[in-house]
ModelCIF file with pLDDT and N, C-alpha, C, O atoms, coordinates in Angstrom:
data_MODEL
#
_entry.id   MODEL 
#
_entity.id                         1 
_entity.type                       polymer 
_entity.pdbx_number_of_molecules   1 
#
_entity_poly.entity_id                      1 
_entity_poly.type                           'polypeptide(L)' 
_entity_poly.nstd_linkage                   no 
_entity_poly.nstd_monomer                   no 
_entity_poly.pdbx_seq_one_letter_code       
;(UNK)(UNK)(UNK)(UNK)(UNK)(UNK)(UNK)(UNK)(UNK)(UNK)(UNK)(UNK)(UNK)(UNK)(UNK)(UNK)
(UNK)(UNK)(UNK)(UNK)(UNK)(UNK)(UNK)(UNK)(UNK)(UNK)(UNK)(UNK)(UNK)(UNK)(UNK)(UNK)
(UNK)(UNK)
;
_entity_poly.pdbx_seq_one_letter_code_can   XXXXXXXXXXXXXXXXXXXXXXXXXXXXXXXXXX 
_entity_poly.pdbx_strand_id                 A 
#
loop_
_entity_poly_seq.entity_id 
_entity_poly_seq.num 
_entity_poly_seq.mon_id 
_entity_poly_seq.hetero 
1 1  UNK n 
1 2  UNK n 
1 3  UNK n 
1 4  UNK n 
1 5  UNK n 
1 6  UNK n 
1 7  UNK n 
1 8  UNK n 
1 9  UNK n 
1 10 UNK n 
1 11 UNK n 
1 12 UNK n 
1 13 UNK n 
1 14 UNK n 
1 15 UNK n 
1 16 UNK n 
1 17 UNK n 
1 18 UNK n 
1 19 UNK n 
1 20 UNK n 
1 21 UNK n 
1 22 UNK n 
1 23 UNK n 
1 24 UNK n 
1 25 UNK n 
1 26 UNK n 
1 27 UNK n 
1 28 UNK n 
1 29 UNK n 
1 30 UNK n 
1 31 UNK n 
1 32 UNK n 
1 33 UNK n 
1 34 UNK n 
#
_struct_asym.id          A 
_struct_asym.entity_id   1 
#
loop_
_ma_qa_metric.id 
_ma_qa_metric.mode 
_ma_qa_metric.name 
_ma_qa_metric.software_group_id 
_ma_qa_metric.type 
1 global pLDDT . pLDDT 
2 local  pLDDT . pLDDT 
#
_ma_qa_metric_global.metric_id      1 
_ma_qa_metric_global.metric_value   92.76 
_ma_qa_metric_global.model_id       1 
_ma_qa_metric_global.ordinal_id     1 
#
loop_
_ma_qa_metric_local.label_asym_id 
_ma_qa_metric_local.label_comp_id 
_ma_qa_metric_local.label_seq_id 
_ma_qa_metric_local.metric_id 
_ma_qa_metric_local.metric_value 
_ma_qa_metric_local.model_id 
_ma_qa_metric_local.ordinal_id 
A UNK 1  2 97.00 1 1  
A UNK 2  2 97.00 1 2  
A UNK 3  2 97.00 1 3  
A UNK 4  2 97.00 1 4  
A UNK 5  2 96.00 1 5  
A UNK 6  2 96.00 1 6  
A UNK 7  2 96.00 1 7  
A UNK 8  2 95.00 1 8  
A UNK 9  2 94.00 1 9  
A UNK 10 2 94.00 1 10 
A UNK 11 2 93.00 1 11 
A UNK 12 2 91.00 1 12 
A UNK 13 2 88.00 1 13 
A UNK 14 2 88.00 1 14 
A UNK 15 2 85.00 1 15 
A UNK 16 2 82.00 1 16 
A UNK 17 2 79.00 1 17 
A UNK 18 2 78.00 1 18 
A UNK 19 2 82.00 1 19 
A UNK 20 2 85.00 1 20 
A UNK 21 2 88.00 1 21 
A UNK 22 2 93.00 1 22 
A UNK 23 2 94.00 1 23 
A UNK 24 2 95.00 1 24 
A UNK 25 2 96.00 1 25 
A UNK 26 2 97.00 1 26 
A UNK 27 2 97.00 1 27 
A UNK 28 2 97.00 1 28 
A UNK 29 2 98.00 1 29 
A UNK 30 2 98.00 1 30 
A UNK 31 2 98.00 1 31 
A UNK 32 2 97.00 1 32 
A UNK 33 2 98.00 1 33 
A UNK 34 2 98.00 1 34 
#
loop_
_atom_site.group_PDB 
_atom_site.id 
_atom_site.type_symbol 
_atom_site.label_atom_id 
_atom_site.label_alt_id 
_atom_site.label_comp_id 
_atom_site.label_asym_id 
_atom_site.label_entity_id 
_atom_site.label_seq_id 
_atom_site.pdbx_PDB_ins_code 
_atom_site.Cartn_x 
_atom_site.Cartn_y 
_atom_site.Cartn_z 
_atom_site.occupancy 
_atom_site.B_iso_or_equiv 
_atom_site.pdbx_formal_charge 
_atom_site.auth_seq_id 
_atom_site.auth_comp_id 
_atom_site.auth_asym_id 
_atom_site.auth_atom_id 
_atom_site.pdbx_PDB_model_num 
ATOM 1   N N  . UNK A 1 1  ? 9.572  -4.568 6.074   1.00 97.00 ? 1  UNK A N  1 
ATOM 2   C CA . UNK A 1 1  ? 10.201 -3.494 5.305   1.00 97.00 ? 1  UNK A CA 1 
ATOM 3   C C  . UNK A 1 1  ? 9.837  -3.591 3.827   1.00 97.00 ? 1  UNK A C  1 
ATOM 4   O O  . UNK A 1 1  ? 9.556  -2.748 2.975   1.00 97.00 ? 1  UNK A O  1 
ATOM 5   N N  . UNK A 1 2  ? 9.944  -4.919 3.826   1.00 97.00 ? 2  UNK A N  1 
ATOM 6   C CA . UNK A 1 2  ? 9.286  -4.912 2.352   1.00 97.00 ? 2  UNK A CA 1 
ATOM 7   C C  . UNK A 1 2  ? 7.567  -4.483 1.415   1.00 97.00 ? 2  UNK A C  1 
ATOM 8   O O  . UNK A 1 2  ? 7.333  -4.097 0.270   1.00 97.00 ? 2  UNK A O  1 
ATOM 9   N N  . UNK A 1 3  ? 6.477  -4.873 2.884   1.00 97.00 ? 3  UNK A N  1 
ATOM 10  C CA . UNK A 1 3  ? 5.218  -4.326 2.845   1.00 97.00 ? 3  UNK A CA 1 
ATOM 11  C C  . UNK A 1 3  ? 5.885  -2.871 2.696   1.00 97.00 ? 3  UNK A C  1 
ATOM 12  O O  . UNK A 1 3  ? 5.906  -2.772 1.469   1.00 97.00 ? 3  UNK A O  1 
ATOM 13  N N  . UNK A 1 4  ? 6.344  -1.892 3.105   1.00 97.00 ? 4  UNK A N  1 
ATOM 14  C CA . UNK A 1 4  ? 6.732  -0.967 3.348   1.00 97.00 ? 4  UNK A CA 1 
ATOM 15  C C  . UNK A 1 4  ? 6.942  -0.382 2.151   1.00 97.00 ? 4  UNK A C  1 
ATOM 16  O O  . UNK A 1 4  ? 6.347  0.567  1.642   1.00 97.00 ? 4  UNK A O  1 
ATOM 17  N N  . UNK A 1 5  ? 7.720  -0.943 1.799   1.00 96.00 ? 5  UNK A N  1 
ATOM 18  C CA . UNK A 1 5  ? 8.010  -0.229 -0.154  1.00 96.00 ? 5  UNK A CA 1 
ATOM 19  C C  . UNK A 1 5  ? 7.258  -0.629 -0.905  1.00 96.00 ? 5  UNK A C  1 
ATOM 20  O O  . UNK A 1 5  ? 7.216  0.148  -1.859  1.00 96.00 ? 5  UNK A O  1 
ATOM 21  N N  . UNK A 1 6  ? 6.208  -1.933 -1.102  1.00 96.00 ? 6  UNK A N  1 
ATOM 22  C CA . UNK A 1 6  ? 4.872  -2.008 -1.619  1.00 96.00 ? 6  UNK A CA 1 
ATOM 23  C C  . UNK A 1 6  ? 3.877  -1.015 -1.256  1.00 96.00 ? 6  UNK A C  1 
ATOM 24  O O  . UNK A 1 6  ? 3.080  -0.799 -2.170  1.00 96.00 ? 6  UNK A O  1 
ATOM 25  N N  . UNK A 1 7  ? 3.672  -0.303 -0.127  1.00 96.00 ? 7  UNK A N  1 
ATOM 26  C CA . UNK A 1 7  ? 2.951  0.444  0.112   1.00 96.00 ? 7  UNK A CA 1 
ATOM 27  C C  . UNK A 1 7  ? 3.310  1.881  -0.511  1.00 96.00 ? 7  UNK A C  1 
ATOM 28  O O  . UNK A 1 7  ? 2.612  2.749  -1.035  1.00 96.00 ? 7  UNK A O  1 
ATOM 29  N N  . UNK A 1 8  ? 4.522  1.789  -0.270  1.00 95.00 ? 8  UNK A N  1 
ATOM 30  C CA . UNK A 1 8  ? 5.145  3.528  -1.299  1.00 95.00 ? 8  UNK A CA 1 
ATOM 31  C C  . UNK A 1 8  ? 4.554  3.323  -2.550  1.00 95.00 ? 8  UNK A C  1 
ATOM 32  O O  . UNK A 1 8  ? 3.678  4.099  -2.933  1.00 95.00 ? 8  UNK A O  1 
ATOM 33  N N  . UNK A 1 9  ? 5.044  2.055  -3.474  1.00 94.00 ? 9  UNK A N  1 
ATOM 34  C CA . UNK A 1 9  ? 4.867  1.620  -4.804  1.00 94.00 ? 9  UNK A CA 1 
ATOM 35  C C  . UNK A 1 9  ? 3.605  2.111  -5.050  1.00 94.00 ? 9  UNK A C  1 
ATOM 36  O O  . UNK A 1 9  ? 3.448  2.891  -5.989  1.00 94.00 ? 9  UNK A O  1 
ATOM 37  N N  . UNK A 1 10 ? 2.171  1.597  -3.972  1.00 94.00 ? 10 UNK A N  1 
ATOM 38  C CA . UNK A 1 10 ? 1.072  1.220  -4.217  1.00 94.00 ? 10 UNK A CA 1 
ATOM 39  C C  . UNK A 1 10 ? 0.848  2.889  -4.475  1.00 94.00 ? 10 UNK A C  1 
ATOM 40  O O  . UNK A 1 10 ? 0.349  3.306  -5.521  1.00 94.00 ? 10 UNK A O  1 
ATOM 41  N N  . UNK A 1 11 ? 1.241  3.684  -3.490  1.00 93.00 ? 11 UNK A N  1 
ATOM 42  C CA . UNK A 1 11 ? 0.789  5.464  -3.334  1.00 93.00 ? 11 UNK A CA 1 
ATOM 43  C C  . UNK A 1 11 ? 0.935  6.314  -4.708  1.00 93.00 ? 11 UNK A C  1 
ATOM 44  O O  . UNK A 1 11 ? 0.299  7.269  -5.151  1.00 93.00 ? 11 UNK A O  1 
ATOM 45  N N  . UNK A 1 12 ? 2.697  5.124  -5.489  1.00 91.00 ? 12 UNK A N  1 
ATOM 46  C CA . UNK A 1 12 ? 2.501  6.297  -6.900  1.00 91.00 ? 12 UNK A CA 1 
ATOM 47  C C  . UNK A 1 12 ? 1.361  5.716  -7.547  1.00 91.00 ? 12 UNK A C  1 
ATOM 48  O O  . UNK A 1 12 ? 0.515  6.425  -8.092  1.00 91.00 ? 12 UNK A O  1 
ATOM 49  N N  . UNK A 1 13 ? 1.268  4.031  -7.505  1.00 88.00 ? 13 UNK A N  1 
ATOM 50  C CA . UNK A 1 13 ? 0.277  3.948  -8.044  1.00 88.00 ? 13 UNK A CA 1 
ATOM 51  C C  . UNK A 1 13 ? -0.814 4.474  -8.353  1.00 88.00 ? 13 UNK A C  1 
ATOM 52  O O  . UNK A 1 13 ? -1.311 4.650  -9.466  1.00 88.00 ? 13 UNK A O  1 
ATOM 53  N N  . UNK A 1 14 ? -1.303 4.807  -7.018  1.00 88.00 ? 14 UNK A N  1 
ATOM 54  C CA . UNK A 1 14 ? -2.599 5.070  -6.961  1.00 88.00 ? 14 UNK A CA 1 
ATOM 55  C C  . UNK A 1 14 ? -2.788 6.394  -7.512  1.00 88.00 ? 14 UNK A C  1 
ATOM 56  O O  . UNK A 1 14 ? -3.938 6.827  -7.438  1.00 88.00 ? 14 UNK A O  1 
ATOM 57  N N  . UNK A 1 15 ? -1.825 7.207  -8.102  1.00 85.00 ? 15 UNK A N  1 
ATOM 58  C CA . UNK A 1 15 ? -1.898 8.467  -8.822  1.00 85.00 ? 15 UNK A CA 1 
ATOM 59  C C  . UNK A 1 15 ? -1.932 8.198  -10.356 1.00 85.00 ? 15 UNK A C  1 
ATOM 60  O O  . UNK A 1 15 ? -2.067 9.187  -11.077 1.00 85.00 ? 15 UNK A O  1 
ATOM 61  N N  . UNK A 1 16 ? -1.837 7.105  -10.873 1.00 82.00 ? 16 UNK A N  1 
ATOM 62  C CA . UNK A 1 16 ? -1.945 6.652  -12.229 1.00 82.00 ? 16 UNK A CA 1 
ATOM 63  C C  . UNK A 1 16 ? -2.472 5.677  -12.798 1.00 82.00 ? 16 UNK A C  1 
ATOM 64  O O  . UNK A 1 16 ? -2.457 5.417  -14.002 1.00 82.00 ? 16 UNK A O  1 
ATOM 65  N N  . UNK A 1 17 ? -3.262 4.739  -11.410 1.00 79.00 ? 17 UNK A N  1 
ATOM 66  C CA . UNK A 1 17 ? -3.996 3.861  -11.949 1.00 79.00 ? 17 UNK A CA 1 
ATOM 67  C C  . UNK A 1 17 ? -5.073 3.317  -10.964 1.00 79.00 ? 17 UNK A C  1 
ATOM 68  O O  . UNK A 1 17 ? -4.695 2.573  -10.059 1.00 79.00 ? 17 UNK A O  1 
ATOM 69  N N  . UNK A 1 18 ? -6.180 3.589  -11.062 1.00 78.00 ? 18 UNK A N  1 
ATOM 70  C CA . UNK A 1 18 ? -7.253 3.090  -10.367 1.00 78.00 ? 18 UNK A CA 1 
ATOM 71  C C  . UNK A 1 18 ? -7.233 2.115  -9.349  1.00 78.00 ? 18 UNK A C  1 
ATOM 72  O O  . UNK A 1 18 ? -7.588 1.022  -9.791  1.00 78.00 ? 18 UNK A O  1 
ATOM 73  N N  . UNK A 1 19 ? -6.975 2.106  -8.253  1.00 82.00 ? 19 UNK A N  1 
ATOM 74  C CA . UNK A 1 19 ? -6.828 0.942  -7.219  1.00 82.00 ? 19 UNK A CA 1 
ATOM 75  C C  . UNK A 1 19 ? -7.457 1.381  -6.057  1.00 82.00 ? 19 UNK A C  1 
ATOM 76  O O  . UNK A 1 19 ? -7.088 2.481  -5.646  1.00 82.00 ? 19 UNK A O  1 
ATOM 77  N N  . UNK A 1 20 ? -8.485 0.678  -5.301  1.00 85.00 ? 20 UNK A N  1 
ATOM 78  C CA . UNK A 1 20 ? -8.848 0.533  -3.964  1.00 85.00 ? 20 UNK A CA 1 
ATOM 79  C C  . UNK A 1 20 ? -8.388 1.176  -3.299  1.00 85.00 ? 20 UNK A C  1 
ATOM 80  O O  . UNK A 1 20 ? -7.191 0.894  -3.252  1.00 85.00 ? 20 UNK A O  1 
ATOM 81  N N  . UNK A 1 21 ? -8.741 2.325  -2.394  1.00 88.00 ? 21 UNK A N  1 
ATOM 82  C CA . UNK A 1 21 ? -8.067 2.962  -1.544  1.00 88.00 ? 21 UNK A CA 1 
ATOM 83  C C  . UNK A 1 21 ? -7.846 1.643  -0.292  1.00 88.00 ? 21 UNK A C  1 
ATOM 84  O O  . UNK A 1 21 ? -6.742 1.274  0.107   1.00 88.00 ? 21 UNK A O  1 
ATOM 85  N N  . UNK A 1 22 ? -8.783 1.248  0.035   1.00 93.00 ? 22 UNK A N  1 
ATOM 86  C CA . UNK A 1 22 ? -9.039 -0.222 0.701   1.00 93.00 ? 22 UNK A CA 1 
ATOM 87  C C  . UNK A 1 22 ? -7.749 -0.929 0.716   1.00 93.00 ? 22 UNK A C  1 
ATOM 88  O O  . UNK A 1 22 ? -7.180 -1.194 1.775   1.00 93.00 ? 22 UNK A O  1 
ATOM 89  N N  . UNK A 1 23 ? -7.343 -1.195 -0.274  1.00 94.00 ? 23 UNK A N  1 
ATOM 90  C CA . UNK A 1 23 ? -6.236 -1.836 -0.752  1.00 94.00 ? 23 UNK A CA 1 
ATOM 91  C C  . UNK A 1 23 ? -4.900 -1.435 0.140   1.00 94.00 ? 23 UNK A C  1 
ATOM 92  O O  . UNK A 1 23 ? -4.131 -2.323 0.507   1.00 94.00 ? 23 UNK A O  1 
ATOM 93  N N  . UNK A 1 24 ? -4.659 0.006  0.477   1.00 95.00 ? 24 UNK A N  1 
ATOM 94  C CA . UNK A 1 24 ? -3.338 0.813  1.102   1.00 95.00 ? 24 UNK A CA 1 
ATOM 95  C C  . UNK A 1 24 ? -3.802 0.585  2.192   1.00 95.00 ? 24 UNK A C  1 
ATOM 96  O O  . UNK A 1 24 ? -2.970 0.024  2.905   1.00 95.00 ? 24 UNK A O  1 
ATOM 97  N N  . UNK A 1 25 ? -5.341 0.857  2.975   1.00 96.00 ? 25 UNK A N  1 
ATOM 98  C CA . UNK A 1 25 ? -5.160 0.080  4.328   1.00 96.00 ? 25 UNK A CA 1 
ATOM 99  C C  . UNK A 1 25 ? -4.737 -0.929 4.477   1.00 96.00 ? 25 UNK A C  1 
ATOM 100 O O  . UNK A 1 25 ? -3.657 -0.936 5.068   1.00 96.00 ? 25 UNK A O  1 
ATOM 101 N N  . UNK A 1 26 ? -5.178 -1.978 4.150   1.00 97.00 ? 26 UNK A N  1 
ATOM 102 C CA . UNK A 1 26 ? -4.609 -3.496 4.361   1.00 97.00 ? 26 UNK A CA 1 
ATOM 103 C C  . UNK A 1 26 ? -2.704 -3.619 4.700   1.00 97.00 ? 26 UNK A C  1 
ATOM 104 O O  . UNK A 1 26 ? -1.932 -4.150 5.498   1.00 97.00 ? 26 UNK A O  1 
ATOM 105 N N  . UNK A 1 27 ? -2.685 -2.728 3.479   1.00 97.00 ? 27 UNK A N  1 
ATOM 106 C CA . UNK A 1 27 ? -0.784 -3.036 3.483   1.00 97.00 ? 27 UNK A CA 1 
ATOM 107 C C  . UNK A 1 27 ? -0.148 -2.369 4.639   1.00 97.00 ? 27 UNK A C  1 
ATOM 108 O O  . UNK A 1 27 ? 0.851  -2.725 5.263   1.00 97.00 ? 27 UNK A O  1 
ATOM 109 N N  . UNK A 1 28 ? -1.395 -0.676 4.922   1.00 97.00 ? 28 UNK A N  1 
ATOM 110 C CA . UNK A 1 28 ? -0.462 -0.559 5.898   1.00 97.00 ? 28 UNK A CA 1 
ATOM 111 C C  . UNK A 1 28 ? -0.744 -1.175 7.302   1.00 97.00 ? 28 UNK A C  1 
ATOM 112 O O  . UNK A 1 28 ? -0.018 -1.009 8.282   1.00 97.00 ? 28 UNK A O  1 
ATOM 113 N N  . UNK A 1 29 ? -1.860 -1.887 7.274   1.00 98.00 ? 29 UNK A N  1 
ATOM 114 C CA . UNK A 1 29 ? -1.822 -2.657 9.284   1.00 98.00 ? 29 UNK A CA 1 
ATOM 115 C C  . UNK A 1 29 ? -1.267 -3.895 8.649   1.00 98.00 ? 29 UNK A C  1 
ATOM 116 O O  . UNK A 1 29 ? -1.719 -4.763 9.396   1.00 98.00 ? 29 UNK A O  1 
ATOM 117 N N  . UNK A 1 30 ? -0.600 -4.483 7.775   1.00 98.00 ? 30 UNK A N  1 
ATOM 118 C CA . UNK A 1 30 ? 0.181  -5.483 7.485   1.00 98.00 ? 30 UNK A CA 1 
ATOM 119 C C  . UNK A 1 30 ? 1.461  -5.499 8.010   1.00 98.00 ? 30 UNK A C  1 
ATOM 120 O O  . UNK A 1 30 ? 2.076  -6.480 8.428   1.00 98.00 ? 30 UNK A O  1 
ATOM 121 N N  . UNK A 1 31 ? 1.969  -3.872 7.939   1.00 98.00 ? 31 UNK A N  1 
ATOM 122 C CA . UNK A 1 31 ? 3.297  -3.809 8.298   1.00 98.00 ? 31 UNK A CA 1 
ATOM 123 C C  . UNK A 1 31 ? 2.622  -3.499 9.179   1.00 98.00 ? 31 UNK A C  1 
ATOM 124 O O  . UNK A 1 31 ? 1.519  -3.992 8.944   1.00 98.00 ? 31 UNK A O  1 
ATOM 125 N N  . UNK A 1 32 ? 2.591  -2.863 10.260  1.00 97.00 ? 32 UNK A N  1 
ATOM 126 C CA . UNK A 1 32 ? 2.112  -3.145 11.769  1.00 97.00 ? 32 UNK A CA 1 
ATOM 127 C C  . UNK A 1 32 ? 2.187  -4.482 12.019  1.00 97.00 ? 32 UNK A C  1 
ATOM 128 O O  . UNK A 1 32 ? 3.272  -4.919 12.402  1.00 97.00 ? 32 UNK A O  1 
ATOM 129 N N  . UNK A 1 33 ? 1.152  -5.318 11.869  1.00 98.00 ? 33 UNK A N  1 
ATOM 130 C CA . UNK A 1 33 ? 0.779  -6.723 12.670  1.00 98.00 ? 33 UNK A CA 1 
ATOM 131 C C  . UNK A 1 33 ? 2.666  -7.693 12.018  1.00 98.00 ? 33 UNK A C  1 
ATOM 132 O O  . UNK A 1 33 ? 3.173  -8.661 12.585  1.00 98.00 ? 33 UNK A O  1 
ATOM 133 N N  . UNK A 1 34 ? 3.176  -7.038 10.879  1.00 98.00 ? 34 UNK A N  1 
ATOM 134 C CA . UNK A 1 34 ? 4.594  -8.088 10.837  1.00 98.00 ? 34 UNK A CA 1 
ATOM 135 C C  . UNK A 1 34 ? 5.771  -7.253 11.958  1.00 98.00 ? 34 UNK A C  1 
ATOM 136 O O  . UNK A 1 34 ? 6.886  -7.738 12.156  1.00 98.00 ? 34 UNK A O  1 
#
């Protein structure tokens, strides 16, 4: 649950600061595989 709201976090992020799209896959088969 917590990957979970890192991954929300990561989405505004990614509207204001340059990050890996790469990056939001990972988190989200993270919460999957936990």
């Amino acid at each position: 649950t917590i990957i979970r709201r890192a991954e929300r976090r990561l989405v505004i992020l990614q509207s204001v600061f340059s990050i890996e799209t790469s990056i939001l896959t990972f988190v989200n088969r993270l919460s999957d595989l936990l």
